[in-house]
N, C-alpha and C. Protein backbone atom coordinates (compact mmCIF):
# COMPACT_ATOMS: atom_id res chain seq x y z
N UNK A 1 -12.18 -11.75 15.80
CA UNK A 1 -11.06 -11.29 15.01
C UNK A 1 -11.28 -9.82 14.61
N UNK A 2 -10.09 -9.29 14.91
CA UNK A 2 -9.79 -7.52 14.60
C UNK A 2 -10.21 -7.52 13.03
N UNK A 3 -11.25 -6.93 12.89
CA UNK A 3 -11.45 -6.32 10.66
C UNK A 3 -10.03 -5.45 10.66
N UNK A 4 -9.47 -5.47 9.61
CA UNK A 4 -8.16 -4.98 8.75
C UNK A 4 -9.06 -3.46 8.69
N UNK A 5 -7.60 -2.66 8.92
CA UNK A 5 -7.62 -1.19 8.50
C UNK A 5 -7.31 -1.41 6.70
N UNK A 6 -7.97 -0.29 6.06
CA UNK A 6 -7.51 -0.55 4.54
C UNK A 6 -5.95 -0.37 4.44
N UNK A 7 -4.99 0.55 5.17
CA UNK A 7 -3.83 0.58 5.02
C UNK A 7 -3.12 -1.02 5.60
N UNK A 8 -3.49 -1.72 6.53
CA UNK A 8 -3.33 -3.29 6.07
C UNK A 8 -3.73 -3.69 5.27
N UNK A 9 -4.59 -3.92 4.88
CA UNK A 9 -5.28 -4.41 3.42
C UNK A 9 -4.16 -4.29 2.59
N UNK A 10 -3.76 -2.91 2.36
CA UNK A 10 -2.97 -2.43 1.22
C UNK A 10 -0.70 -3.66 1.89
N UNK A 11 -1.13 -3.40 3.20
CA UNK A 11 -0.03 -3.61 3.31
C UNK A 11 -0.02 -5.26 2.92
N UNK A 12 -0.99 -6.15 3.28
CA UNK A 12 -1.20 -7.55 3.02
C UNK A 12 -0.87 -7.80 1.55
N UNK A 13 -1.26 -6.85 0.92
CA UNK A 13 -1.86 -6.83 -0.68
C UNK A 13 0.10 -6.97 -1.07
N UNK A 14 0.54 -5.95 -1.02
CA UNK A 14 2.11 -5.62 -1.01
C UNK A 14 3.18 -6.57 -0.58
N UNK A 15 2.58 -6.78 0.54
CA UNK A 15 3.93 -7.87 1.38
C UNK A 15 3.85 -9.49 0.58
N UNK A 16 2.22 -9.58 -0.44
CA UNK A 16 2.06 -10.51 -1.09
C UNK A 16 2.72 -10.44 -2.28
N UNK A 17 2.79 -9.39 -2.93
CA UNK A 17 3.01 -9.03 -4.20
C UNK A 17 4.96 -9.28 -3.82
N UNK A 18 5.40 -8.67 -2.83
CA UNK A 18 6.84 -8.79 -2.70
C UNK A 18 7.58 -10.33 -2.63
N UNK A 19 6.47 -11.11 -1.81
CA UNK A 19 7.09 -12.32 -1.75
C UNK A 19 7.11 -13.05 -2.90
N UNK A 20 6.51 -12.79 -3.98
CA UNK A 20 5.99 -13.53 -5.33
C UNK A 20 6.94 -12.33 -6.62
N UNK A 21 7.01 -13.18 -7.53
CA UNK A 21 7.60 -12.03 -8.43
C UNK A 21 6.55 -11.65 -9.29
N UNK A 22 5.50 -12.60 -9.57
CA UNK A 22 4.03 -12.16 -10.46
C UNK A 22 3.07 -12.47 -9.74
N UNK A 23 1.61 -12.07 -9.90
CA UNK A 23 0.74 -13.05 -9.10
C UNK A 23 -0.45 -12.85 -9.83
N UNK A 24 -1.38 -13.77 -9.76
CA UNK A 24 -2.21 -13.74 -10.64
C UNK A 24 -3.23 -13.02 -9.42
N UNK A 25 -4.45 -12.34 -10.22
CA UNK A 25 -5.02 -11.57 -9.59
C UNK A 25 -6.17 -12.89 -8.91
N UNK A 26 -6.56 -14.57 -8.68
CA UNK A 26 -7.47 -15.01 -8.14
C UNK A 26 -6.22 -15.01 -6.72
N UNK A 27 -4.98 -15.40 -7.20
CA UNK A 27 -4.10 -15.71 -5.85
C UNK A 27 -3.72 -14.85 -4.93
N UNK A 28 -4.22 -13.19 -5.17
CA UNK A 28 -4.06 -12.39 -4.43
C UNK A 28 -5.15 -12.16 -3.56
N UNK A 29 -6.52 -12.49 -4.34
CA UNK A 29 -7.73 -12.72 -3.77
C UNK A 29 -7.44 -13.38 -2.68
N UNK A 30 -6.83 -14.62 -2.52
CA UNK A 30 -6.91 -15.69 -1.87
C UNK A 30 -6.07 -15.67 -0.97
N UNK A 31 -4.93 -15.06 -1.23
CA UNK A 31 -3.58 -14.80 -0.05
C UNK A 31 -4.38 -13.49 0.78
N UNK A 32 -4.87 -12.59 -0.04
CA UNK A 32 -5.06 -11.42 0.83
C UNK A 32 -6.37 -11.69 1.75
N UNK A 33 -7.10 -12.67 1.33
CA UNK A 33 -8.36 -12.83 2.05
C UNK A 33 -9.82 -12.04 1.81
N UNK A 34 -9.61 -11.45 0.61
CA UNK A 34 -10.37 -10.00 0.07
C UNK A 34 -12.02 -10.71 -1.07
N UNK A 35 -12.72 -10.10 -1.24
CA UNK A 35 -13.63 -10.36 -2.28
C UNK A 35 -12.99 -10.33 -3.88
N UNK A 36 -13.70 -10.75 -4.75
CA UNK A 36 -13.67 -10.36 -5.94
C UNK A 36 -13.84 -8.85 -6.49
N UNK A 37 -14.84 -8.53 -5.30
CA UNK A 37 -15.46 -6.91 -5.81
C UNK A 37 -14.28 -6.13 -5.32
N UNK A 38 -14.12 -6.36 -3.26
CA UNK A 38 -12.99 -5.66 -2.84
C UNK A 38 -11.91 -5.15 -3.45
N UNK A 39 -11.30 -6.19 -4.02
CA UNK A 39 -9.99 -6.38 -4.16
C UNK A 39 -9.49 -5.21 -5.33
N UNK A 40 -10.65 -4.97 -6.38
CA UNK A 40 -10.61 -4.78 -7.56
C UNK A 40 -10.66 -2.73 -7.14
N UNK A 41 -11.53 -2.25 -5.96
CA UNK A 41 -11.16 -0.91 -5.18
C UNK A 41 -9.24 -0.67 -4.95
N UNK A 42 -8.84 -2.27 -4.46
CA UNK A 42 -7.58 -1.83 -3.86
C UNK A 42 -6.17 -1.97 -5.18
N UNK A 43 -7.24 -2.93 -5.88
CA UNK A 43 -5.99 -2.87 -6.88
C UNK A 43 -5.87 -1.44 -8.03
N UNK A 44 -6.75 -0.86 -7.89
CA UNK A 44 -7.56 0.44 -8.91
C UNK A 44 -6.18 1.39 -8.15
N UNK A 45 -6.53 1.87 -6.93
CA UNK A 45 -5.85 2.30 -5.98
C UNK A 45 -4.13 2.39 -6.36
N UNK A 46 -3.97 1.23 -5.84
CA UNK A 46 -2.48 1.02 -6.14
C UNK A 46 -1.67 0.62 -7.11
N UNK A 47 -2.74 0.73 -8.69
CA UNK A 47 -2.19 1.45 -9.95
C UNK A 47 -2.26 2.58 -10.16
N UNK A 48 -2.89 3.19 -9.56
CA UNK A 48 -3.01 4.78 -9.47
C UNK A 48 -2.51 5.44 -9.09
N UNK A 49 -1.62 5.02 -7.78
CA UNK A 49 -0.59 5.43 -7.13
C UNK A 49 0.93 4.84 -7.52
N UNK A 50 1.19 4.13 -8.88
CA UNK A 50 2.14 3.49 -9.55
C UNK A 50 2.59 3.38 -7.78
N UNK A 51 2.06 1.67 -6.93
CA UNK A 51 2.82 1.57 -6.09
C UNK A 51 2.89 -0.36 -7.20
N UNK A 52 2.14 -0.25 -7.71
CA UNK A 52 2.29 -1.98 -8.79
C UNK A 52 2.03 -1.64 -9.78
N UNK A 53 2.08 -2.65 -11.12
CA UNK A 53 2.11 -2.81 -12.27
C UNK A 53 1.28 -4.24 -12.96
N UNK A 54 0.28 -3.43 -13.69
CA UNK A 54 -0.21 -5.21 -14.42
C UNK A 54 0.29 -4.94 -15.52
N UNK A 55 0.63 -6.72 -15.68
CA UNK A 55 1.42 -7.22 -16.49
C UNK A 55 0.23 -8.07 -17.85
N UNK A 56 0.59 -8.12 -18.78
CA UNK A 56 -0.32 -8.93 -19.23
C UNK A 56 0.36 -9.78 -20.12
N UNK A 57 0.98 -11.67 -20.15
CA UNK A 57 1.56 -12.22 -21.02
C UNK A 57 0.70 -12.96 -21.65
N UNK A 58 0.30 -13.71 -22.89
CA UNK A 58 -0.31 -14.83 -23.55
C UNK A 58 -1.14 -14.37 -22.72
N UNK A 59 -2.46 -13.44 -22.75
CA UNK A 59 -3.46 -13.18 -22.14
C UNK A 59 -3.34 -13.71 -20.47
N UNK A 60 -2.84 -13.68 -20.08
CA UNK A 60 -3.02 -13.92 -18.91
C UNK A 60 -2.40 -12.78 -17.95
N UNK A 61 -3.13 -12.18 -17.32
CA UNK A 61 -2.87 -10.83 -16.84
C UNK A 61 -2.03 -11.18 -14.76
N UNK A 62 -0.95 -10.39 -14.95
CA UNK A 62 -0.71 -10.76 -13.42
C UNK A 62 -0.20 -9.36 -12.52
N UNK A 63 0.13 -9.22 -11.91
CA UNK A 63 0.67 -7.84 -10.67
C UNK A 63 1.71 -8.10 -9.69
N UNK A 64 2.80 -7.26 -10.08
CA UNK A 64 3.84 -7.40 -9.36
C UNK A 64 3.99 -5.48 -9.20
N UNK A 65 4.81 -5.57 -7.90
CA UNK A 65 5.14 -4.82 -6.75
C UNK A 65 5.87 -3.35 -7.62
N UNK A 66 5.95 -2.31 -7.41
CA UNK A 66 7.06 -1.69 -7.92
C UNK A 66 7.58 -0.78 -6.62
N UNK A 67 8.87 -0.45 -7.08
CA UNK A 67 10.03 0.31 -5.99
C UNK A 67 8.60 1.00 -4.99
N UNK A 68 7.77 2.31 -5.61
CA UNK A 68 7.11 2.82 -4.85
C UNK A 68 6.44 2.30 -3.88
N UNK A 69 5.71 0.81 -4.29
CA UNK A 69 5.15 0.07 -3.68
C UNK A 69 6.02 -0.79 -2.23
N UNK A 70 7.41 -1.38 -2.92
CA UNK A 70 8.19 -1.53 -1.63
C UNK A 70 8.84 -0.22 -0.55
N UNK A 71 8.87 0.54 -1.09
CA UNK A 71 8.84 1.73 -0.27
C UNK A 71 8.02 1.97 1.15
N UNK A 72 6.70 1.96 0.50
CA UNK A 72 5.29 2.26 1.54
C UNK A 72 5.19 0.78 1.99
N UNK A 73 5.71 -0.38 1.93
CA UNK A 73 6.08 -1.52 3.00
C UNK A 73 6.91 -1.18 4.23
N UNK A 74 7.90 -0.50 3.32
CA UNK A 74 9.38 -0.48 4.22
C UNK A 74 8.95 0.65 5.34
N UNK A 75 7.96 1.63 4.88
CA UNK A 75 7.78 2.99 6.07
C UNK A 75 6.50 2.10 6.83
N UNK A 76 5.39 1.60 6.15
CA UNK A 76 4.48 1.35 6.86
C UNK A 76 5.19 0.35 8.02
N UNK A 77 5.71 -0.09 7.64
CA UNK A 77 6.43 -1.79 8.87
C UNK A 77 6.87 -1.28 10.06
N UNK A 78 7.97 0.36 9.54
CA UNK A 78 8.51 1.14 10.57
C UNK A 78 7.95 1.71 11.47
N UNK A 79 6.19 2.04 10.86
CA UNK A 79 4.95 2.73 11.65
C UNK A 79 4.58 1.54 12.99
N UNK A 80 4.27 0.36 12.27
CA UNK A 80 4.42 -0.62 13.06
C UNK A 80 4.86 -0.90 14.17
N UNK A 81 6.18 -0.88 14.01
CA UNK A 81 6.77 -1.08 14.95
C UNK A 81 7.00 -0.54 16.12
N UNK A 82 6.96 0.67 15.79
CA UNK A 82 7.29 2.07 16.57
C UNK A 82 6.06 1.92 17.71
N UNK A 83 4.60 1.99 16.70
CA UNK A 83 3.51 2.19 17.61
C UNK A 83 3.18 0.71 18.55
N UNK A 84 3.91 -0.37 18.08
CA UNK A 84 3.94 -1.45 19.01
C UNK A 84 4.72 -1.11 20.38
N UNK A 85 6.29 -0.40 19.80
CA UNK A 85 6.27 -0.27 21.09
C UNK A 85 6.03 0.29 22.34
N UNK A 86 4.53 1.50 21.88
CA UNK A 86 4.16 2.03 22.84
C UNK A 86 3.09 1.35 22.91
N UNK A 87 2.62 -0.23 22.65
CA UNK A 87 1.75 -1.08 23.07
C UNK A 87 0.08 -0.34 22.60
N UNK A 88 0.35 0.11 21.34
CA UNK A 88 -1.01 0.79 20.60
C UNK A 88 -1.08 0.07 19.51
């Protein structure tokens, strides 16, 4: 099996966060396939880049997606595609 570029990583991380409206940070672990330690580089990341938002209700802390974040889905997918169809 191909290891993930971090810009998949990030895109896995995102396309998770989009399908869910909150997510708790073990279920992103677990959807994204990532470590405890990993995950915690990519989520640093993409609060930093306001592409998500933690939430925190009755102590329980969760992460959902923001516009910026569906944005860099919507271009990365387009990268995708494009370079699929020159079979790269």
């Amino acid at each position: 099996m191909k290891k993930r570029t971090r810009l998949e990583v990030i895109r896995d991380m995102l396309g998770i966060l989009r399908e869910n409206k909150q997510v708790k940070i073990t279920h992103l672990i677990y959807k994204a396939n990532l470590s405890n330690n990993s995950i915690k580089i990519y989520l640093k990341d993409l609060l930093e880049n306001k592409m998500i938002e933690e939430v925190v209700e009755k102590d329980r802390r969760f992460f959902k997606i923001l516009s910026k974040g569906n944005e860099f889905l919507e271009e990365f997918n387009k990268i995708k595609v494009f370079s699929d169809s020159f079979g790269l």
